[in-house]
C-alpha atoms as a PDB file:
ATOM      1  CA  UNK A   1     102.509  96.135  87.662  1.00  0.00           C
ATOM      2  CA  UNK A   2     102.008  96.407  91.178  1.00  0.00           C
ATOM      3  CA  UNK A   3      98.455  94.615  92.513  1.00  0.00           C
ATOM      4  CA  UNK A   4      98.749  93.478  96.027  1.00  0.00           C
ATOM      5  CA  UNK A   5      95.127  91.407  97.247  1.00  0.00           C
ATOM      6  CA  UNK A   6      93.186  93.228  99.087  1.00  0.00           C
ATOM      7  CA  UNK A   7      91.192  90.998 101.941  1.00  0.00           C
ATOM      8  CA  UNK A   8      91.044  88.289  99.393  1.00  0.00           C
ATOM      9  CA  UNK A   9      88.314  90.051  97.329  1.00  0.00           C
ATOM     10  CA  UNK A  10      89.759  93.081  95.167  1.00  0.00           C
ATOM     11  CA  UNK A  11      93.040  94.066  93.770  1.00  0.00           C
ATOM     12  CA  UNK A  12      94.360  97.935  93.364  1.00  0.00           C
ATOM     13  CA  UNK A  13      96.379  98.534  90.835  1.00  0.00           C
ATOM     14  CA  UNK A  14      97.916 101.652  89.215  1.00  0.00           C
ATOM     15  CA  UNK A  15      96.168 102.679  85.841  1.00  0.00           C
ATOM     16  CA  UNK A  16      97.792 105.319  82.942  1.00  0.00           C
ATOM     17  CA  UNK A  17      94.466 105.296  81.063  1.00  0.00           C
ATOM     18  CA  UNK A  18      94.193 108.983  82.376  1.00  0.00           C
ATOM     19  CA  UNK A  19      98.026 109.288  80.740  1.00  0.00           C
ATOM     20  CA  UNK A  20      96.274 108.105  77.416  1.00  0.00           C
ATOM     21  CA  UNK A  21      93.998 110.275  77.185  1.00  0.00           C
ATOM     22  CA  UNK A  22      95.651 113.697  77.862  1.00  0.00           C
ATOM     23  CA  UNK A  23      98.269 112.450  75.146  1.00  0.00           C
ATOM     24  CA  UNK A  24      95.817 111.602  72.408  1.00  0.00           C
ATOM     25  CA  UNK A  25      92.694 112.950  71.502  1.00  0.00           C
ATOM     26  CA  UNK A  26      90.187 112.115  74.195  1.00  0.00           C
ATOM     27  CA  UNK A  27      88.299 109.495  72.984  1.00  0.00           C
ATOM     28  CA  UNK A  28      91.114 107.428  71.348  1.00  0.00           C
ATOM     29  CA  UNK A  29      92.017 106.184  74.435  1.00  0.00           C
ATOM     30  CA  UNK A  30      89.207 103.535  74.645  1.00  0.00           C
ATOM     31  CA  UNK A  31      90.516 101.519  71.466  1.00  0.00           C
ATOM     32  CA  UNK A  32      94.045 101.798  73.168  1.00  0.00           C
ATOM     33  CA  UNK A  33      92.162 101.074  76.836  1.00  0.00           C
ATOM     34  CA  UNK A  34      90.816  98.136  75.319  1.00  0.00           C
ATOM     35  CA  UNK A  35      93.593  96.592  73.519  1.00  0.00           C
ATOM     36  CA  UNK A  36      95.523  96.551  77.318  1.00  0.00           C
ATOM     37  CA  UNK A  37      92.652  95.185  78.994  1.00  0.00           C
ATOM     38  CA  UNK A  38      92.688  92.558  76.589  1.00  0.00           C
ATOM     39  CA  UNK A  39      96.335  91.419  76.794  1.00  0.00           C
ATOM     40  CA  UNK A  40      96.100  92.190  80.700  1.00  0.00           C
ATOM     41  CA  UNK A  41      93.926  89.279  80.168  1.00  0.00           C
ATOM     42  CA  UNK A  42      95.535  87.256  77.483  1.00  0.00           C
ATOM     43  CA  UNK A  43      98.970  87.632  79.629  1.00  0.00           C
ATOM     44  CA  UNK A  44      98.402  87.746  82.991  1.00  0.00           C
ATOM     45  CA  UNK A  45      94.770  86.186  83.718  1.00  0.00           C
ATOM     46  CA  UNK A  46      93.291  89.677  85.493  1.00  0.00           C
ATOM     47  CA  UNK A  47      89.793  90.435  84.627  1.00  0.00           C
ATOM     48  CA  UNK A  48      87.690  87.787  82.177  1.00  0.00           C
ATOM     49  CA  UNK A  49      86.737  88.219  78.542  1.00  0.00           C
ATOM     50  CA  UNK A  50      83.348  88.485  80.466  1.00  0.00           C
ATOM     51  CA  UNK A  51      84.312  91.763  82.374  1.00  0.00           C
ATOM     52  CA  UNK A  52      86.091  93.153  79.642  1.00  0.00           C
ATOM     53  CA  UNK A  53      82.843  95.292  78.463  1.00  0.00           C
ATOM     54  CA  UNK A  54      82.373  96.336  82.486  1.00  0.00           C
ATOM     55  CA  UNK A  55      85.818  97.336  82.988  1.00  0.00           C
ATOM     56  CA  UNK A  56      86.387  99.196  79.800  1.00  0.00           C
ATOM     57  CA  UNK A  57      83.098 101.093  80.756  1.00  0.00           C
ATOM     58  CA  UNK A  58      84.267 101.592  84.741  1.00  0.00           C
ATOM     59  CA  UNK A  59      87.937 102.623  83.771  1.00  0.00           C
ATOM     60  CA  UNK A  60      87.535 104.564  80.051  1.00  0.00           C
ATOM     61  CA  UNK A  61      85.272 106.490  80.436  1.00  0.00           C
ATOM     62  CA  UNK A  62      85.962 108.266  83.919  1.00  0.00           C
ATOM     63  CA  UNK A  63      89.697 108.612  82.003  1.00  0.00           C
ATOM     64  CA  UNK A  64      87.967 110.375  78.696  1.00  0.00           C
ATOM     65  CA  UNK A  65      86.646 112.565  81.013  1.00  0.00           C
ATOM     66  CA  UNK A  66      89.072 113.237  83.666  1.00  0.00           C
ATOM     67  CA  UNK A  67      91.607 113.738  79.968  1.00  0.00           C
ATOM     68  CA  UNK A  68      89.292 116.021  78.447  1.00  0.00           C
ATOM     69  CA  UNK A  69      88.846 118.359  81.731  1.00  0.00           C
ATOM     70  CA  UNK A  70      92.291 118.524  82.328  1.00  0.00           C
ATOM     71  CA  UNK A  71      94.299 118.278  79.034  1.00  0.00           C
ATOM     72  CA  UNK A  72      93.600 121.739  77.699  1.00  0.00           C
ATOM     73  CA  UNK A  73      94.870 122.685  81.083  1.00  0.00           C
ATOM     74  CA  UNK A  74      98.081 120.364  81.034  1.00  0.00           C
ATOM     75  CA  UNK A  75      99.028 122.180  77.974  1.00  0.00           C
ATOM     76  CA  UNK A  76      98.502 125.820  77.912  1.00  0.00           C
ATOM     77  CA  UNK A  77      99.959 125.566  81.349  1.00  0.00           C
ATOM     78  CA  UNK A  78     102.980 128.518  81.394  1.00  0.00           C
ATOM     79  CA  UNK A  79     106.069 126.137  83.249  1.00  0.00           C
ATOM     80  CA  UNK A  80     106.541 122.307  83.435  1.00  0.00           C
ATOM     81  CA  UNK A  81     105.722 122.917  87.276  1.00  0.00           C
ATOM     82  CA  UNK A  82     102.231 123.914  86.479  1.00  0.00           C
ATOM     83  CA  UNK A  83     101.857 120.845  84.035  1.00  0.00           C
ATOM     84  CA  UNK A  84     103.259 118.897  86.474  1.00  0.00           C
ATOM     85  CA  UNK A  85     100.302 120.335  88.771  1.00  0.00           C
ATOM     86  CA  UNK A  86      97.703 119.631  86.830  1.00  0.00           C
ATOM     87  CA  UNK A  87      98.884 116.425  85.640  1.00  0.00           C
ATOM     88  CA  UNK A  88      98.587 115.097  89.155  1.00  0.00           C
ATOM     89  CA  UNK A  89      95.244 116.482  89.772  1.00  0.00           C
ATOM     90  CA  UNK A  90      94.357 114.547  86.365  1.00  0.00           C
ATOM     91  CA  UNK A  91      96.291 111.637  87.736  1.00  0.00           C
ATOM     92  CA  UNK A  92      94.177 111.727  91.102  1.00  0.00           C
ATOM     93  CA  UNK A  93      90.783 112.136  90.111  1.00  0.00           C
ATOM     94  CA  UNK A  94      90.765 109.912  87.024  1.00  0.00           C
ATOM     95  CA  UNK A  95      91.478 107.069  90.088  1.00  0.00           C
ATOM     96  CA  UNK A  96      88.654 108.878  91.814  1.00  0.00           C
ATOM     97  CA  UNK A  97      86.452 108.412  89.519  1.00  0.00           C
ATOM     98  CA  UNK A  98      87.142 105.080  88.230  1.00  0.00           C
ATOM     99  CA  UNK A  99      86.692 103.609  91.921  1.00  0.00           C
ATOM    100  CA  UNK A 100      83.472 105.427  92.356  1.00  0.00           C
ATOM    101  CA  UNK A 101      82.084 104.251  88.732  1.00  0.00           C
ATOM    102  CA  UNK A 102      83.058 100.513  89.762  1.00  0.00           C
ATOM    103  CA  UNK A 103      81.417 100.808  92.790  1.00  0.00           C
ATOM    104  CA  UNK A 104      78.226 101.667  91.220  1.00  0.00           C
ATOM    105  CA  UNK A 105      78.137  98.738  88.713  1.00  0.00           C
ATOM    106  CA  UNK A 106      78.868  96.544  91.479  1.00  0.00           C
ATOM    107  CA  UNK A 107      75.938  97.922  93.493  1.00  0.00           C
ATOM    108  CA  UNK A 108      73.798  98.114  90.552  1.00  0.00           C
ATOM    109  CA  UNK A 109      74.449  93.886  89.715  1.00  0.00           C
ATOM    110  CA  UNK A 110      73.773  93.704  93.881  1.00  0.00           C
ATOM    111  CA  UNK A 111      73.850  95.602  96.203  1.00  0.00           C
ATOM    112  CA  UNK A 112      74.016  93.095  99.280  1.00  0.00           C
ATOM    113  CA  UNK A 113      76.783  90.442  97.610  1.00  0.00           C
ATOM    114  CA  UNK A 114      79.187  93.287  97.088  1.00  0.00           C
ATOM    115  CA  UNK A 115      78.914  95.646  99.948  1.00  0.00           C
ATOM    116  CA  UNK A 116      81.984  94.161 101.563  1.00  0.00           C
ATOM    117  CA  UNK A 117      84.011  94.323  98.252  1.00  0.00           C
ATOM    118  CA  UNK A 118      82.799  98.194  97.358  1.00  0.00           C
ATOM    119  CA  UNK A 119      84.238  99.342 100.569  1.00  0.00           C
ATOM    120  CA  UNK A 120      87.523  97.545 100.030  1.00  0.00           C
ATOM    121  CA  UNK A 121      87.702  98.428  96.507  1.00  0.00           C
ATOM    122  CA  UNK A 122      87.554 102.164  97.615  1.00  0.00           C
ATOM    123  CA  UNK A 123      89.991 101.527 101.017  1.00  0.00           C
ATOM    124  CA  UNK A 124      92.399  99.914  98.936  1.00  0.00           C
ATOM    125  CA  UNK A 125      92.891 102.894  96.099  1.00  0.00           C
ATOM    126  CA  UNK A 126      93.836 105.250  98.836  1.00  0.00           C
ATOM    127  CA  UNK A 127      97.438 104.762  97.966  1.00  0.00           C
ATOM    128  CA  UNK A 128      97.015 104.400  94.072  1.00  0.00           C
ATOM    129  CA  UNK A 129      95.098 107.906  94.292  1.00  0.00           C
ATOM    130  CA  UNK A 130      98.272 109.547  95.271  1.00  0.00           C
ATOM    131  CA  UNK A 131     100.504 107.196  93.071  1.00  0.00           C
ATOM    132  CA  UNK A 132      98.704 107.361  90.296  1.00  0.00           C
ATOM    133  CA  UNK A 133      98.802 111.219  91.045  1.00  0.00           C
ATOM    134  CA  UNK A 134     102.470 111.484  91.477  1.00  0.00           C
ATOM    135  CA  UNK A 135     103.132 109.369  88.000  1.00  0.00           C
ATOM    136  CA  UNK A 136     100.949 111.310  85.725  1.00  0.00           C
ATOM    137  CA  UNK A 137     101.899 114.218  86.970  1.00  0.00           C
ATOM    138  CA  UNK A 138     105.593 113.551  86.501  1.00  0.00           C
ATOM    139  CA  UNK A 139     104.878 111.762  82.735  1.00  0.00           C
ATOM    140  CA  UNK A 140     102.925 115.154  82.153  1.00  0.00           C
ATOM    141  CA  UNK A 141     105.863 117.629  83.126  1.00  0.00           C
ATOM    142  CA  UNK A 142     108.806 115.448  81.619  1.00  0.00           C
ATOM    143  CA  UNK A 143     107.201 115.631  78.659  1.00  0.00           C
ATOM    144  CA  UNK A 144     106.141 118.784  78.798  1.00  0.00           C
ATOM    145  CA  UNK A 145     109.722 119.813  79.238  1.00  0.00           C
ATOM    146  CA  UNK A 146     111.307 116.785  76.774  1.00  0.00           C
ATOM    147  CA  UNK A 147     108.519 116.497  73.782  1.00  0.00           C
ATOM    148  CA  UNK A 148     106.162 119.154  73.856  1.00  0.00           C
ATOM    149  CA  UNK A 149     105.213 117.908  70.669  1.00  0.00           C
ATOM    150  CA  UNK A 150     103.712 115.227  72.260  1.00  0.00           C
ATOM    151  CA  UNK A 151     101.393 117.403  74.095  1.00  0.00           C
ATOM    152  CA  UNK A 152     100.814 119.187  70.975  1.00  0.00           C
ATOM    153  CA  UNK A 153     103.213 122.320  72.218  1.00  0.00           C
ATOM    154  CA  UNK A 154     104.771 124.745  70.389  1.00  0.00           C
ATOM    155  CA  UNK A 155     108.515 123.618  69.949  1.00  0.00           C
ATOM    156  CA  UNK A 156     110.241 126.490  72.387  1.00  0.00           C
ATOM    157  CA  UNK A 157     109.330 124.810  75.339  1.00  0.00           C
ATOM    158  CA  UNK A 158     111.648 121.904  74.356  1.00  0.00           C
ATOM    159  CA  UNK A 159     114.196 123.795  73.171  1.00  0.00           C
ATOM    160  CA  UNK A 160     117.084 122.847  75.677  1.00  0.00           C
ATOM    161  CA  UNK A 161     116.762 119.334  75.083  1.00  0.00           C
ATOM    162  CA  UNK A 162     116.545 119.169  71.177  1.00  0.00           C
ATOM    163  CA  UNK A 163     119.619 118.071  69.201  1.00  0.00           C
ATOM    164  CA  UNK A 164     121.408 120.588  66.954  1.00  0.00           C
END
């Protein structure tokens, strides 16, 4: 996991909840969301059993909703280009969205405290918005292309990898 500091007050750090939720049915990527927040905690010390409620809230549910706009799209998409497409623009605005929802509980506990840490919360995802972008969208088309069945595709599209 890549999470360099930013100015000693926020961390940015890639996230495949977005991933989750394309591949399962929207909403069951909380539980799974959860259960990696928690070890995140349990094994590397990021986050608090305090924050777990806040982050679950400022990272699930923009994913839930970035999956269900774009996984209809992801798979009726014709070629493992186009998934690839809209993978990334899954990819890219679930990281969008999850900066801009953090941002708001952050103003909403104050306003004043964390007006320094809000604008390098949303400088720092910059990069992750186009990494994040470039991962999903690759996961999306490789499997896509590999196991369609995973994206709950008709078995043709996977055809040329299959064993005989």
């Amino acid at each position: 996991m890549i999470r360099p500091l930013i100015r000693r007050m926020t961390r940015a750090a890639c996230l495949a909840a977005t991933l989750a939720a394309t591949l399962a049915a929207t909403l069951a990527a909380l539980p799974a969301l959860a259960v990696a927040l928690f070890l995140q905690i349990i094994l590397f010390g990021y986050g608090g059993v305090s924050a777990l409620g806040a982050n679950l809230l400022g990272m699930g549910l923009p994913a839930v909703l970035t999956g269900w706009m774009f996984a209809r799209r992801c798979r009726s998409a014709p070629t493992a280009r186009t998934a690839l497409g809209w993978g990334m623009l899954a990819g890219g605005t679930s990281v969008v969205l999850t900066c801009l929802s953090l941002a708001v509980l952050l103003n909403l506990s104050n306003p004043q405290a964390y007006a320094a840490a809000v604008k390098a919360l949303l400088l720092a995802h910059v990069p992750v918005v186009f990494t994040e972008a470039a991962v999903i969208g690759a996961a999306v088309g490789f499997l896509y292309t590999v196991r369609a069945d995973l994206l709950d595709l008709p078995k043709r599209h996977a055809s040329s990898c299959a064993a005989p």
